[in-house]
N, C-alpha and C. Protein backbone atom coordinates (compact mmCIF):
# COMPACT_ATOMS: atom_id res chain seq x y z
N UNK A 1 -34.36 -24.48 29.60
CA UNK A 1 -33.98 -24.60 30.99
C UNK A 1 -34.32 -26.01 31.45
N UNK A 2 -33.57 -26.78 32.19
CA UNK A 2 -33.53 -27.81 32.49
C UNK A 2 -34.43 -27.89 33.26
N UNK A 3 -35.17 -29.44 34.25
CA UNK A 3 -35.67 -29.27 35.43
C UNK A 3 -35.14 -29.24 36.93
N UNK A 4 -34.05 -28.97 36.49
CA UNK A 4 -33.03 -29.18 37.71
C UNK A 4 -32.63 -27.49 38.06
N UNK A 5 -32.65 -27.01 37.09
CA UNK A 5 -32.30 -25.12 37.21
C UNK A 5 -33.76 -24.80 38.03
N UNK A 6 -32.96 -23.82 39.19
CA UNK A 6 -34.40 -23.22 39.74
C UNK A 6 -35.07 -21.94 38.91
N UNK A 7 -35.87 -21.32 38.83
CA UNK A 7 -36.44 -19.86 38.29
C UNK A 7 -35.66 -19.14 39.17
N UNK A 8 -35.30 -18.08 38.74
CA UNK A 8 -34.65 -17.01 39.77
C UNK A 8 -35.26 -15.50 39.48
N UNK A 9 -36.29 -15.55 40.60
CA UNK A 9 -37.03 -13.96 41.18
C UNK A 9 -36.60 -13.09 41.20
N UNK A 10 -36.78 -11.85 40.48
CA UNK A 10 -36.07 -10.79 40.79
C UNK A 10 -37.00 -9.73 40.10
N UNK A 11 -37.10 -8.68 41.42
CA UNK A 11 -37.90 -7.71 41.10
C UNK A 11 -37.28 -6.42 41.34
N UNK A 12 -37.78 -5.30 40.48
CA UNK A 12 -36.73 -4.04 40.27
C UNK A 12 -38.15 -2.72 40.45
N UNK A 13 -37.24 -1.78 41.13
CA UNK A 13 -37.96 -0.78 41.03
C UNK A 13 -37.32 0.62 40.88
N UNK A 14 -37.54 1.63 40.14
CA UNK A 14 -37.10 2.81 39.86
C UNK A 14 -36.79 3.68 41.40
N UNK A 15 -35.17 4.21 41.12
CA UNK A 15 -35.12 5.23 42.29
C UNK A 15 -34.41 6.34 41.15
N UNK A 16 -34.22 7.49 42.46
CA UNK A 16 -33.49 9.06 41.27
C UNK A 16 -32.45 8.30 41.05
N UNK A 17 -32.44 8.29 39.43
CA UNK A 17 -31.34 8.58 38.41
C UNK A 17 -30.49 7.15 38.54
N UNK A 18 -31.93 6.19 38.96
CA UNK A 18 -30.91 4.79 38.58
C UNK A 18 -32.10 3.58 39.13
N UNK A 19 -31.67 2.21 38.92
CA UNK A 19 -32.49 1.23 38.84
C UNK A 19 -32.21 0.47 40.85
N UNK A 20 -33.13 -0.27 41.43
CA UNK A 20 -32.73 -0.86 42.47
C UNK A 20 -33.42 -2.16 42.26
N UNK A 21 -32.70 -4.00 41.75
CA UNK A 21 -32.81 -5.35 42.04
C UNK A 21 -33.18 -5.85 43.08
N UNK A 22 -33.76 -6.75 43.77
CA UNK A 22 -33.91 -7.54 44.67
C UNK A 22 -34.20 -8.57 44.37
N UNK A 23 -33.43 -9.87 44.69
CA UNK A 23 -33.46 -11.44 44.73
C UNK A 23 -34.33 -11.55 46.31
N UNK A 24 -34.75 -13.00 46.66
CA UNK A 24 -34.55 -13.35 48.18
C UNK A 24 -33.69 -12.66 48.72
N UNK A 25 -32.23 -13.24 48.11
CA UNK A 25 -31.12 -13.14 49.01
C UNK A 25 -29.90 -12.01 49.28
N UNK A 26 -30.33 -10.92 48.14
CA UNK A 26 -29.53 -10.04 47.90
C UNK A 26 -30.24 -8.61 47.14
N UNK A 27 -29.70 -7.69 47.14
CA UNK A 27 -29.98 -6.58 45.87
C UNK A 27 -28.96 -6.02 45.95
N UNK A 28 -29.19 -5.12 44.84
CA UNK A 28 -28.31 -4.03 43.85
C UNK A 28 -28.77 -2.96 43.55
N UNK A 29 -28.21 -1.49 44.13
CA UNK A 29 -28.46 -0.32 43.16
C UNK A 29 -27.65 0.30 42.48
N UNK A 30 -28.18 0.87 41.39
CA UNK A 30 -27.20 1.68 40.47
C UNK A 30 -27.84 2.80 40.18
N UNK A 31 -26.88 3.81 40.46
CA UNK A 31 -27.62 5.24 39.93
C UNK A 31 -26.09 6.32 39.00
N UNK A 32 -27.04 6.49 38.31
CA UNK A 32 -25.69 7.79 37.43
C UNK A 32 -25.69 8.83 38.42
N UNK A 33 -24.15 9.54 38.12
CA UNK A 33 -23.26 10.33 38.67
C UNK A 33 -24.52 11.10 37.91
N UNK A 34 -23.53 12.39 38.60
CA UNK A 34 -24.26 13.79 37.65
C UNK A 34 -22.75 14.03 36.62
N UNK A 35 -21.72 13.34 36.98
CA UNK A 35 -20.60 13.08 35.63
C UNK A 35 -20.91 12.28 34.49
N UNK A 36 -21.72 11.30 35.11
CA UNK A 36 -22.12 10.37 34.17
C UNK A 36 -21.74 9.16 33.99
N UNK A 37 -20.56 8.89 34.95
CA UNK A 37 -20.23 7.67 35.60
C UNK A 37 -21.43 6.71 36.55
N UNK A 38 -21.68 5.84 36.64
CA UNK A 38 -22.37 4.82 37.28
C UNK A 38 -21.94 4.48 38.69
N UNK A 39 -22.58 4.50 39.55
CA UNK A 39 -22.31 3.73 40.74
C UNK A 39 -23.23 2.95 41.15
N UNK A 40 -22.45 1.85 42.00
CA UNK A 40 -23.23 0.84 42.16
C UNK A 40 -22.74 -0.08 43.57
N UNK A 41 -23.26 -0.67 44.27
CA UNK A 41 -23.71 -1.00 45.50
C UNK A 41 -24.67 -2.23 45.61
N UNK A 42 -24.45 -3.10 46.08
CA UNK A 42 -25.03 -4.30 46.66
C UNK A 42 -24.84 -5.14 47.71
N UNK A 43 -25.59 -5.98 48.48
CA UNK A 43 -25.43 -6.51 49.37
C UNK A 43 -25.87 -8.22 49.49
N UNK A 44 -25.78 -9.43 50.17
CA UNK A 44 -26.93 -10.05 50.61
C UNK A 44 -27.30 -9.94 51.82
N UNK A 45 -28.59 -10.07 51.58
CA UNK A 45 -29.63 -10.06 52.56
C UNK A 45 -29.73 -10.96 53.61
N UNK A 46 -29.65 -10.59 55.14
CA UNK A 46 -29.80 -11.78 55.79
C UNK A 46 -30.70 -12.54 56.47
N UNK A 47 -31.44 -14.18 56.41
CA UNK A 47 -32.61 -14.20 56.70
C UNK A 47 -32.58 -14.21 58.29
N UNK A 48 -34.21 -13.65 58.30
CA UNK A 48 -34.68 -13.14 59.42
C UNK A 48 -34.65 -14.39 60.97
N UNK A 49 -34.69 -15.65 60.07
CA UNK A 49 -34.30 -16.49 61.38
C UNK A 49 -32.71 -16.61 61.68
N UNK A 50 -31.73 -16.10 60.93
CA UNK A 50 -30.63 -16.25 61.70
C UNK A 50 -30.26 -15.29 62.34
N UNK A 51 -31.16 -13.92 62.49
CA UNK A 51 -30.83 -13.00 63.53
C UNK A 51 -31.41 -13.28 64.68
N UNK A 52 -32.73 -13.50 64.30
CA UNK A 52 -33.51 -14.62 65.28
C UNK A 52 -34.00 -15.80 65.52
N UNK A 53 -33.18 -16.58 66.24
CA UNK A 53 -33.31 -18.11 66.02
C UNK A 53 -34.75 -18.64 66.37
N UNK A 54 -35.99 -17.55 67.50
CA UNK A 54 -36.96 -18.23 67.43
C UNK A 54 -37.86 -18.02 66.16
N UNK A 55 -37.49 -17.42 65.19
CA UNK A 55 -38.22 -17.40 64.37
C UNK A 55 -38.07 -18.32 63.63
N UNK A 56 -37.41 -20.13 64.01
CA UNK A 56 -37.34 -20.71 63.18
C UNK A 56 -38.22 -21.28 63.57
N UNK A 57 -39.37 -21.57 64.64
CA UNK A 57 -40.06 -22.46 65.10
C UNK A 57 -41.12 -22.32 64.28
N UNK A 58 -41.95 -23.13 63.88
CA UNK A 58 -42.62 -23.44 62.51
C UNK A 58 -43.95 -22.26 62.35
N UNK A 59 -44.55 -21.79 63.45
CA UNK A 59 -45.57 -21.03 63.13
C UNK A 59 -45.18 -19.33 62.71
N UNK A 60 -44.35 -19.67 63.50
CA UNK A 60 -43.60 -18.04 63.65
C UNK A 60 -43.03 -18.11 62.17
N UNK A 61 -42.38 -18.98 61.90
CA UNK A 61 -41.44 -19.25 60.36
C UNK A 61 -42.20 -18.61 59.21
N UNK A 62 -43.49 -18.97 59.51
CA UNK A 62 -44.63 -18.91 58.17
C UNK A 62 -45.11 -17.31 58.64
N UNK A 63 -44.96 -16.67 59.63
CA UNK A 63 -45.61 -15.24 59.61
C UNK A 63 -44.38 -14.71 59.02
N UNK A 64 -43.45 -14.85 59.78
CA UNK A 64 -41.93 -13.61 59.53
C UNK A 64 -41.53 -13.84 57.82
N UNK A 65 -42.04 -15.05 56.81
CA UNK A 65 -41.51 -15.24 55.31
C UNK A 65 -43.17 -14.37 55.23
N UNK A 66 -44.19 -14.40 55.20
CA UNK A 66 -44.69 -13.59 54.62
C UNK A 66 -44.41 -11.80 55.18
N UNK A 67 -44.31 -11.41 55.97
CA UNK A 67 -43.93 -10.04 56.19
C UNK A 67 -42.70 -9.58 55.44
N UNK A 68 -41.61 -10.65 55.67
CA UNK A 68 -40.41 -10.76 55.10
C UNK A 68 -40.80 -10.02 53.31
N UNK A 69 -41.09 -10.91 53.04
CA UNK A 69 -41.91 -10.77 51.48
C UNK A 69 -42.42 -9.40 51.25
């Protein structure tokens, strides 16, 4: 990996009868049918200061990314 590629985070946790991803910016779940077909579902995530713009002001910034987290 170069030094120019970032690491990319991603943490997973078990739900019934399938796996659920989370990046920062997005996740994914997948769970088997009871046919046995797969379904699957994802979204991105939107950050918390563009729903709320005062949460961009610098002190507030640093509480709402750790709760966020």
């Amino acid at each position: 990996m170069s030094a120019s590629e970032k690491d990319l985070i991603v943490g997973g946790q078990a739900v019934i009868e399938g796996v659920m991803m989370r990046t920062p910016n997005a996740y994914a779940i997948a769970v088997r049918r009871p046919d046995g077909t797969i379904a699957y579902t994802g979204a991105k995530l939107p950050k918390w200061s563009d729903k709320y713009p005062l949460l961009k002001l610098p002190v507030l910034r640093g509480a709402a990314v750790l709760v966020q987290s």
